[in-house]
C-alpha atoms as a PDB file:
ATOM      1  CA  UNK A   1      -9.070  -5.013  23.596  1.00  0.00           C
ATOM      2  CA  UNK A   2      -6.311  -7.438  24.724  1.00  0.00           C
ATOM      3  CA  UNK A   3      -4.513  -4.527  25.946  1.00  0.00           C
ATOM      4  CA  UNK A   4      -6.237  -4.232  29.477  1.00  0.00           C
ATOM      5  CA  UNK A   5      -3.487  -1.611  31.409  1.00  0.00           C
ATOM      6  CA  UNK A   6      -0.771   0.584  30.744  1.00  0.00           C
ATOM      7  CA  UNK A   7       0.719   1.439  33.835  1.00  0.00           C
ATOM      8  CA  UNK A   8       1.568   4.807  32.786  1.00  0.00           C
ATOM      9  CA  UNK A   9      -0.911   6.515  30.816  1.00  0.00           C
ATOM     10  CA  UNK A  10       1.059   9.590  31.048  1.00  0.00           C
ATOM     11  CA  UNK A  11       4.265  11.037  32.461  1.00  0.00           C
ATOM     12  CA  UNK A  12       7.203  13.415  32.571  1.00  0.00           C
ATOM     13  CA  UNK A  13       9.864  12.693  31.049  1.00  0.00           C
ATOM     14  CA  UNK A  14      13.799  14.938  31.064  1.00  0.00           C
ATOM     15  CA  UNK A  15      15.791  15.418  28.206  1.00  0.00           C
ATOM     16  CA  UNK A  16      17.951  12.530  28.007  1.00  0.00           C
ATOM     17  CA  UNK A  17      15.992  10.161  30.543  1.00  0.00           C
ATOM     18  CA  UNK A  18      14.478   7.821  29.719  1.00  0.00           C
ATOM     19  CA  UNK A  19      10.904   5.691  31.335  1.00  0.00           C
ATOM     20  CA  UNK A  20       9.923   2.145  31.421  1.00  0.00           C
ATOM     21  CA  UNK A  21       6.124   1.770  30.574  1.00  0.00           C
ATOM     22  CA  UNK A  22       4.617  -1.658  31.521  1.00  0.00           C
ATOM     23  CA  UNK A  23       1.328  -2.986  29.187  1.00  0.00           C
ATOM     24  CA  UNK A  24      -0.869  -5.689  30.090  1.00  0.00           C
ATOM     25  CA  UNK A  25      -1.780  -8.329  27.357  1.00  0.00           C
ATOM     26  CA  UNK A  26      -4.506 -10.744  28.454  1.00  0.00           C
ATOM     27  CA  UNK A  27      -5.913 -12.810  25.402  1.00  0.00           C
ATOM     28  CA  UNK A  28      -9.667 -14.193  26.469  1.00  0.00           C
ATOM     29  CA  UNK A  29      -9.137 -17.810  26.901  1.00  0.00           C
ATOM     30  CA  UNK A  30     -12.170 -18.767  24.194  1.00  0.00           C
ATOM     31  CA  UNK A  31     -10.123 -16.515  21.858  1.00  0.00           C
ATOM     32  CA  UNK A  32      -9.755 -18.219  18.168  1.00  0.00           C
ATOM     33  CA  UNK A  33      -6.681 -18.885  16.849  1.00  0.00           C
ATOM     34  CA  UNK A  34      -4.782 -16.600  14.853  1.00  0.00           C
ATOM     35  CA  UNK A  35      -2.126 -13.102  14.970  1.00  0.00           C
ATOM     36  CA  UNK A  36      -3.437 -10.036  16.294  1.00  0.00           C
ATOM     37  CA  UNK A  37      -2.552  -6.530  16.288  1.00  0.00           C
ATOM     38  CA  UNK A  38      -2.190  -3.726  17.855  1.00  0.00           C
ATOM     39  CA  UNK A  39      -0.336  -0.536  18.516  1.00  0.00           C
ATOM     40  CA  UNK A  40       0.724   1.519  21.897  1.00  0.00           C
ATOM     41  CA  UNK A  41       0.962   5.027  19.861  1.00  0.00           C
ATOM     42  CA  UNK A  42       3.258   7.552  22.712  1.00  0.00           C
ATOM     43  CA  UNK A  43       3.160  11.135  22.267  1.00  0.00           C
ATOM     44  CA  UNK A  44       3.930  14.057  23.867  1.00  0.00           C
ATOM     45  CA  UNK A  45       2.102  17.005  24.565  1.00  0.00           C
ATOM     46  CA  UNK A  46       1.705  20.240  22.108  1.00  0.00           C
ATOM     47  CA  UNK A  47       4.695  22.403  22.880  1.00  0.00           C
ATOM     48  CA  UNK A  48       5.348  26.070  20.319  1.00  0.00           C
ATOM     49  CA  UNK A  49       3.376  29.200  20.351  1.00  0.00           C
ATOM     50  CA  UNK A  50       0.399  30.596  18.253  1.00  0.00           C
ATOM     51  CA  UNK A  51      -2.214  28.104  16.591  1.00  0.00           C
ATOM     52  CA  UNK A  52       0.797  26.052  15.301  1.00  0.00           C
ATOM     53  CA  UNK A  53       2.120  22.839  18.013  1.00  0.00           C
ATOM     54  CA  UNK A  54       5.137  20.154  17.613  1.00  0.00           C
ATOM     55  CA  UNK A  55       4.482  16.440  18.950  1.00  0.00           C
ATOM     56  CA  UNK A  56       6.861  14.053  19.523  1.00  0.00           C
ATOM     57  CA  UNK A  57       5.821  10.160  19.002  1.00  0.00           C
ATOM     58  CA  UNK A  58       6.453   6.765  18.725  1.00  0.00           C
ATOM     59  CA  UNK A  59       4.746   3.719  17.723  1.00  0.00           C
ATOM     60  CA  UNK A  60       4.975   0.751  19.323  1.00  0.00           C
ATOM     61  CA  UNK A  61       4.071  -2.096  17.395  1.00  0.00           C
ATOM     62  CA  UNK A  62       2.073  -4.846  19.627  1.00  0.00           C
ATOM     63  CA  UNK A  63       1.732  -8.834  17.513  1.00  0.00           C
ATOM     64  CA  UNK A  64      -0.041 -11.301  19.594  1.00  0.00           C
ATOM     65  CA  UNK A  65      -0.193 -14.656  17.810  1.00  0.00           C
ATOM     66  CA  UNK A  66      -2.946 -17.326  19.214  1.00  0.00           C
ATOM     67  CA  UNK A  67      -1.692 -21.192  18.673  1.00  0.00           C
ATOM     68  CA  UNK A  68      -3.968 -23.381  16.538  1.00  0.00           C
ATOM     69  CA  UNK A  69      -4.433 -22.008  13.057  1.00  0.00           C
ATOM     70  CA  UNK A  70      -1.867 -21.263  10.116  1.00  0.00           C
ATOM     71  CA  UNK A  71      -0.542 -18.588   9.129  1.00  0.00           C
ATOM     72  CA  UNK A  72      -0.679 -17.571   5.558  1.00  0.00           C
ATOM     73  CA  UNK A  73       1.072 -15.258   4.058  1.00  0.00           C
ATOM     74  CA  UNK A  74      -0.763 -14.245   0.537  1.00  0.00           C
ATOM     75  CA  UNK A  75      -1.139 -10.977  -1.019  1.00  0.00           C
ATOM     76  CA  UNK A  76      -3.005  -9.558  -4.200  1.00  0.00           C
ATOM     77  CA  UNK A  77      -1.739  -6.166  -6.346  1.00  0.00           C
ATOM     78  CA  UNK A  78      -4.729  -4.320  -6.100  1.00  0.00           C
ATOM     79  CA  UNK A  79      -3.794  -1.391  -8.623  1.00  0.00           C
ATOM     80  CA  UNK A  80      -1.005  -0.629 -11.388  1.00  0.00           C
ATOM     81  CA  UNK A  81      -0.788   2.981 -12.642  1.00  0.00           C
ATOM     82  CA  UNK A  82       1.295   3.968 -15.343  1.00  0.00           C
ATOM     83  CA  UNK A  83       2.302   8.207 -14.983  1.00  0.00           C
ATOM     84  CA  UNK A  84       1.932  10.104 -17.944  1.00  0.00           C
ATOM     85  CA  UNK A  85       4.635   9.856 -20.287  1.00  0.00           C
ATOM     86  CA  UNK A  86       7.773  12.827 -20.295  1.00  0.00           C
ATOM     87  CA  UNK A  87       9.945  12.898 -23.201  1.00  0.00           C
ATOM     88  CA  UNK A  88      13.983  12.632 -21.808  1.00  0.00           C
ATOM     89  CA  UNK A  89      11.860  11.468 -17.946  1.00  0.00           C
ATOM     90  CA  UNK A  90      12.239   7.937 -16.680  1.00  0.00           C
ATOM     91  CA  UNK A  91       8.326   5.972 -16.686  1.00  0.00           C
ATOM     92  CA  UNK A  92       7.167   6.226 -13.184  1.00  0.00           C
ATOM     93  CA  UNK A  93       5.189   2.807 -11.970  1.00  0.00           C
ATOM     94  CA  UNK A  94       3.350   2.639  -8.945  1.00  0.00           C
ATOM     95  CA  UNK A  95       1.880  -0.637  -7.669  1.00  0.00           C
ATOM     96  CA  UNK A  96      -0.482  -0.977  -4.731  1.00  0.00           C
ATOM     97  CA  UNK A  97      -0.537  -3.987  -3.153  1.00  0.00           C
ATOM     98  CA  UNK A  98      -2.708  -5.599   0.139  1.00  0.00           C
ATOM     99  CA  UNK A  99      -1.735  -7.872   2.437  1.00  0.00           C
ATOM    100  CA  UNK A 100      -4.898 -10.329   1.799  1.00  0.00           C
ATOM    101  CA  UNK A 101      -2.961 -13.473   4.183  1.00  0.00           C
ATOM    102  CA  UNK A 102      -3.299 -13.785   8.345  1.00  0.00           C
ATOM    103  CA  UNK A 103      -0.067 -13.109   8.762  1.00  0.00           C
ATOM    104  CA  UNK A 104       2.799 -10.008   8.424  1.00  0.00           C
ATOM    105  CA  UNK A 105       5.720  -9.824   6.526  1.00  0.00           C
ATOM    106  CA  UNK A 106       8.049  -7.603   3.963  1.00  0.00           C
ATOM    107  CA  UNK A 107       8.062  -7.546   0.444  1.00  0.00           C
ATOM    108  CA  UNK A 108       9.705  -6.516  -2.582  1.00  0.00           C
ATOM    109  CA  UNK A 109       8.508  -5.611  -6.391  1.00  0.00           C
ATOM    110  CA  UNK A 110       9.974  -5.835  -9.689  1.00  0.00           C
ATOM    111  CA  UNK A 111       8.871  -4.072 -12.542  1.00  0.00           C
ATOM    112  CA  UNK A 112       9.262  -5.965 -16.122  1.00  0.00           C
ATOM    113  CA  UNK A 113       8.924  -3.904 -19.622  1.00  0.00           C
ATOM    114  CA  UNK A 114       8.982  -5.976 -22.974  1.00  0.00           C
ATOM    115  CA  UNK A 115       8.352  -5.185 -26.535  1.00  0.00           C
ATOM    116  CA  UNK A 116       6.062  -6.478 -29.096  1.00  0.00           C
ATOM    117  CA  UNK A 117       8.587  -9.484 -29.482  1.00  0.00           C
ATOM    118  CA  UNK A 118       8.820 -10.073 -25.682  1.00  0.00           C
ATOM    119  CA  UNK A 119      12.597  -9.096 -25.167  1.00  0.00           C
ATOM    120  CA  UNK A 120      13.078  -7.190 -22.081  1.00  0.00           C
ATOM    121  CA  UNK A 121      13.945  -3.786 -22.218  1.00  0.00           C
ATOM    122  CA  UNK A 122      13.531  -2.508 -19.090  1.00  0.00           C
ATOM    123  CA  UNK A 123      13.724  -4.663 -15.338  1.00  0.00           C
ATOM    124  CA  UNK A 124      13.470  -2.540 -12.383  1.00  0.00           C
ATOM    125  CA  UNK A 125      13.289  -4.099  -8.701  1.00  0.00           C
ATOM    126  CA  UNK A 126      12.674  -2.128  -5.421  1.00  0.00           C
ATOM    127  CA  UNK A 127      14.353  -3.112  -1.887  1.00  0.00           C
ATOM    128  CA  UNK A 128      12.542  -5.308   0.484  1.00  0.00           C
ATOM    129  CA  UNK A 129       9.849  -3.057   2.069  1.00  0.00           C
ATOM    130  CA  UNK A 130      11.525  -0.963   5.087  1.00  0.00           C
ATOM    131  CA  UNK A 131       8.607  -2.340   7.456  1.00  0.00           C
ATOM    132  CA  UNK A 132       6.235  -5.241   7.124  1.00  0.00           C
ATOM    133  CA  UNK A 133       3.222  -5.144   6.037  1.00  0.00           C
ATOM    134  CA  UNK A 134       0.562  -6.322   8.481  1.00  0.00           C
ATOM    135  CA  UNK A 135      -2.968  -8.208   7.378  1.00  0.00           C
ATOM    136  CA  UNK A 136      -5.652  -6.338   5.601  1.00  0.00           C
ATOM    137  CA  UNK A 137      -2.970  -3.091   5.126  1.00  0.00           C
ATOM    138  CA  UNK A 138      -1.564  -1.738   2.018  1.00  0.00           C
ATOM    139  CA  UNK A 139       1.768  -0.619   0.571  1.00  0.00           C
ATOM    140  CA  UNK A 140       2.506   1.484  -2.525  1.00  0.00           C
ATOM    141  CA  UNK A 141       5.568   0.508  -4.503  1.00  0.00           C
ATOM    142  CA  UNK A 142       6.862   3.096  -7.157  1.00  0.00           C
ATOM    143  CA  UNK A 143       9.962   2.455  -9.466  1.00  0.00           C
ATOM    144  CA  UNK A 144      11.257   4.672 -11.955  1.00  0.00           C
ATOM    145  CA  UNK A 145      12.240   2.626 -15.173  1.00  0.00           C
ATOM    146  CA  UNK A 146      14.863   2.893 -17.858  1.00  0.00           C
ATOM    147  CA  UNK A 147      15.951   1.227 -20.839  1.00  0.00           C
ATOM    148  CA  UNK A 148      18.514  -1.288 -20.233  1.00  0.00           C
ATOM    149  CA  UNK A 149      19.834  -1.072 -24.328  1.00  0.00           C
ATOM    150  CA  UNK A 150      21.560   2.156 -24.328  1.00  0.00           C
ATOM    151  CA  UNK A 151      21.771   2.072 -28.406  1.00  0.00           C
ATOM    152  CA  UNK A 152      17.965   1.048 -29.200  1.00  0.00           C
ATOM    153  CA  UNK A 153      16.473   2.987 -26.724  1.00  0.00           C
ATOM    154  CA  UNK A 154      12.952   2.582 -26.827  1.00  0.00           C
ATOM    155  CA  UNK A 155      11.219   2.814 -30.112  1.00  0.00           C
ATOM    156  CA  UNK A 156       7.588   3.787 -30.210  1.00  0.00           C
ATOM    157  CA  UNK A 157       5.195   0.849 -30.346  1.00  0.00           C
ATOM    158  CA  UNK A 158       3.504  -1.640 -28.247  1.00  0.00           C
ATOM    159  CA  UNK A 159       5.019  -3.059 -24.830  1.00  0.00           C
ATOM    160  CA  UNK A 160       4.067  -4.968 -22.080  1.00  0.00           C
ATOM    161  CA  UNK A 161       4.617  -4.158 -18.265  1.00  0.00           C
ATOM    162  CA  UNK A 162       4.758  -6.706 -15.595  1.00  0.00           C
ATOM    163  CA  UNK A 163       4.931  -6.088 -11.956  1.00  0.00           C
ATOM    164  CA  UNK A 164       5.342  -8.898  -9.614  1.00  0.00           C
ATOM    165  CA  UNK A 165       5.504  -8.472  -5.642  1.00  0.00           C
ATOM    166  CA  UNK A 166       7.449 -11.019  -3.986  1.00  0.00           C
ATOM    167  CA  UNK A 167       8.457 -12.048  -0.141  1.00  0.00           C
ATOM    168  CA  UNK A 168      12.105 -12.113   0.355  1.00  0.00           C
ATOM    169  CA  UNK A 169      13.177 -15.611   0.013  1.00  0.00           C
ATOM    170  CA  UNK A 170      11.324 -14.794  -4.024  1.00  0.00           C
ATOM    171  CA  UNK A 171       8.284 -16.339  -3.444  1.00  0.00           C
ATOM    172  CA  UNK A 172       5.502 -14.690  -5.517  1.00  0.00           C
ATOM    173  CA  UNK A 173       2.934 -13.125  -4.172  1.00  0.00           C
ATOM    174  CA  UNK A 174       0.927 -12.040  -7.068  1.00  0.00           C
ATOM    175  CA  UNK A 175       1.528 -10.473 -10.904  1.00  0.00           C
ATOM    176  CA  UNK A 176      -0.426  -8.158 -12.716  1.00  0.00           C
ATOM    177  CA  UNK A 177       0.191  -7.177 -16.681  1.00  0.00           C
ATOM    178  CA  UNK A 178      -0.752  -3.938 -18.712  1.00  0.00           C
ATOM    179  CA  UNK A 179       0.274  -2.459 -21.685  1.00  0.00           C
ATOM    180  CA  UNK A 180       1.999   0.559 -22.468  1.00  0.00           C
ATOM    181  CA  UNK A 181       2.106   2.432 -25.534  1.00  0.00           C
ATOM    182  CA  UNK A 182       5.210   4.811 -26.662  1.00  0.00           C
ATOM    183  CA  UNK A 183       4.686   7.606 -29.202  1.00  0.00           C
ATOM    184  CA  UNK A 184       7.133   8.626 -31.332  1.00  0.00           C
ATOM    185  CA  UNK A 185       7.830  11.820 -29.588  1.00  0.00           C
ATOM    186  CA  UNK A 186       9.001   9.897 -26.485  1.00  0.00           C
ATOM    187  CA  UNK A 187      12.844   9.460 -25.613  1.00  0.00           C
ATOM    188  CA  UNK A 188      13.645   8.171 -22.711  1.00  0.00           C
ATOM    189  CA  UNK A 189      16.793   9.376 -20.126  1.00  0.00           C
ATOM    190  CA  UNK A 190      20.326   8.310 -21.257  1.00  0.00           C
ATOM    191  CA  UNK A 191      21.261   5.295 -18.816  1.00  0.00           C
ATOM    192  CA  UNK A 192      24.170   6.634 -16.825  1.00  0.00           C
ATOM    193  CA  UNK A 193      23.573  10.343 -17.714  1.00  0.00           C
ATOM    194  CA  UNK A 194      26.181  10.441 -20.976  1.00  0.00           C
ATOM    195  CA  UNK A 195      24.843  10.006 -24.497  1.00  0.00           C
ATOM    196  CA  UNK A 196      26.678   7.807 -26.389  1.00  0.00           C
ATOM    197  CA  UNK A 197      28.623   8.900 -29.293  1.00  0.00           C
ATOM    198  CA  UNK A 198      26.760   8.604 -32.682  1.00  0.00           C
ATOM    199  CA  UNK A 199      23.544   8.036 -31.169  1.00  0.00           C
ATOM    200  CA  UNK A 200      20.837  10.391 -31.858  1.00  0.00           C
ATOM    201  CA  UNK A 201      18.099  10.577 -28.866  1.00  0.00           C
END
């Protein structure tokens, strides 16, 4: 509701023009402190024949920030999920994780496997999120891990897996732990594609 015109609500635009689109943002002087947000979305209109039409759009992201309170940036992994296991497939991870602060911002995850002695066989990190992640929103994280020991592999038996989401500069976030149990029957993929002479997989 801070958004109170857009001086434009629609127009023509020519291949290769371009159009300057003015919003107003009035904040409500009793308005509390804190970020706010908001979004212009742009679109054309329908154009392609039949019961079939192509859009084009853009987003415009809108952040209005109110002076007086802090701005937190906290976060909580809300589910870890584990896809079934594929002999010869890497082990597919998926985190969710919510933005649970007042504030937006990008993240990363990194994915931790250990065995029943709590050596790491497995460490798998994901780039910095490619947007940021706005207050009360979500963002799935998948990474596709591997054993890092080419020559033990990964035995069947009882490991841990720890995924951590952290901002950029490494501060954590939050870290959640589950277990993961490998049957004999699984092998996992051959880091760098080539099997290793004398080793049977």
């Amino acid at each position: 509701t801070y958004i109170s015109q857009i001086d434009k609500p629609s127009f023509h635009l020519e291949a290769g023009s371009s159009e300057v689109v003015k919003a107003t943002i009035d904040a409500p002087s009793d308005a509390l402190p804190g970020t706010r947000y908001a979004c212009i979305y742009i679109y054309s209109q329908p154009t392609g024949e039949g019961q079939v039409g192509i859009s084009v759009a853009a987003i415009v992201p809108i952040v209005v920030n109110v002076p007086g309170s802090e701005q937190t940036k906290t976060g909580e992994i809300t589910g870890l999920n584990v896809s079934e296991l594929k002999s010869g497939q890497p082990i597919e991870i998926s985190t969710t994780f919510s933005n649970s602060g007042t504030y937006h911002y990008k993240a990363m995850n990194q994915v931790t496997i250990k065995n029943g002695a709590g050596e790491v066989v497995s460490d798998t990190a994901t780039a910095l999120t490619s947007s940021s992640i706005s207050p009360t929103f979500s963002w799935l994280f998948t990474t596709s891990s591997i054993p890092t020991d080419p020559v033990n592999g990964m035995p069947p038996g009882e490991y841990s897996i720890e995924s951590k989401v952290m901002l950029e500069d490494g501060t954590l976030l939050d870290s959640v732990t589950t277990g993961l149990s490998v049957p004999s029957w699984y092998k996992p993929p051959r880091p760098g594609g080539d099997e290793p002479s004398g080793i049977n997989w």
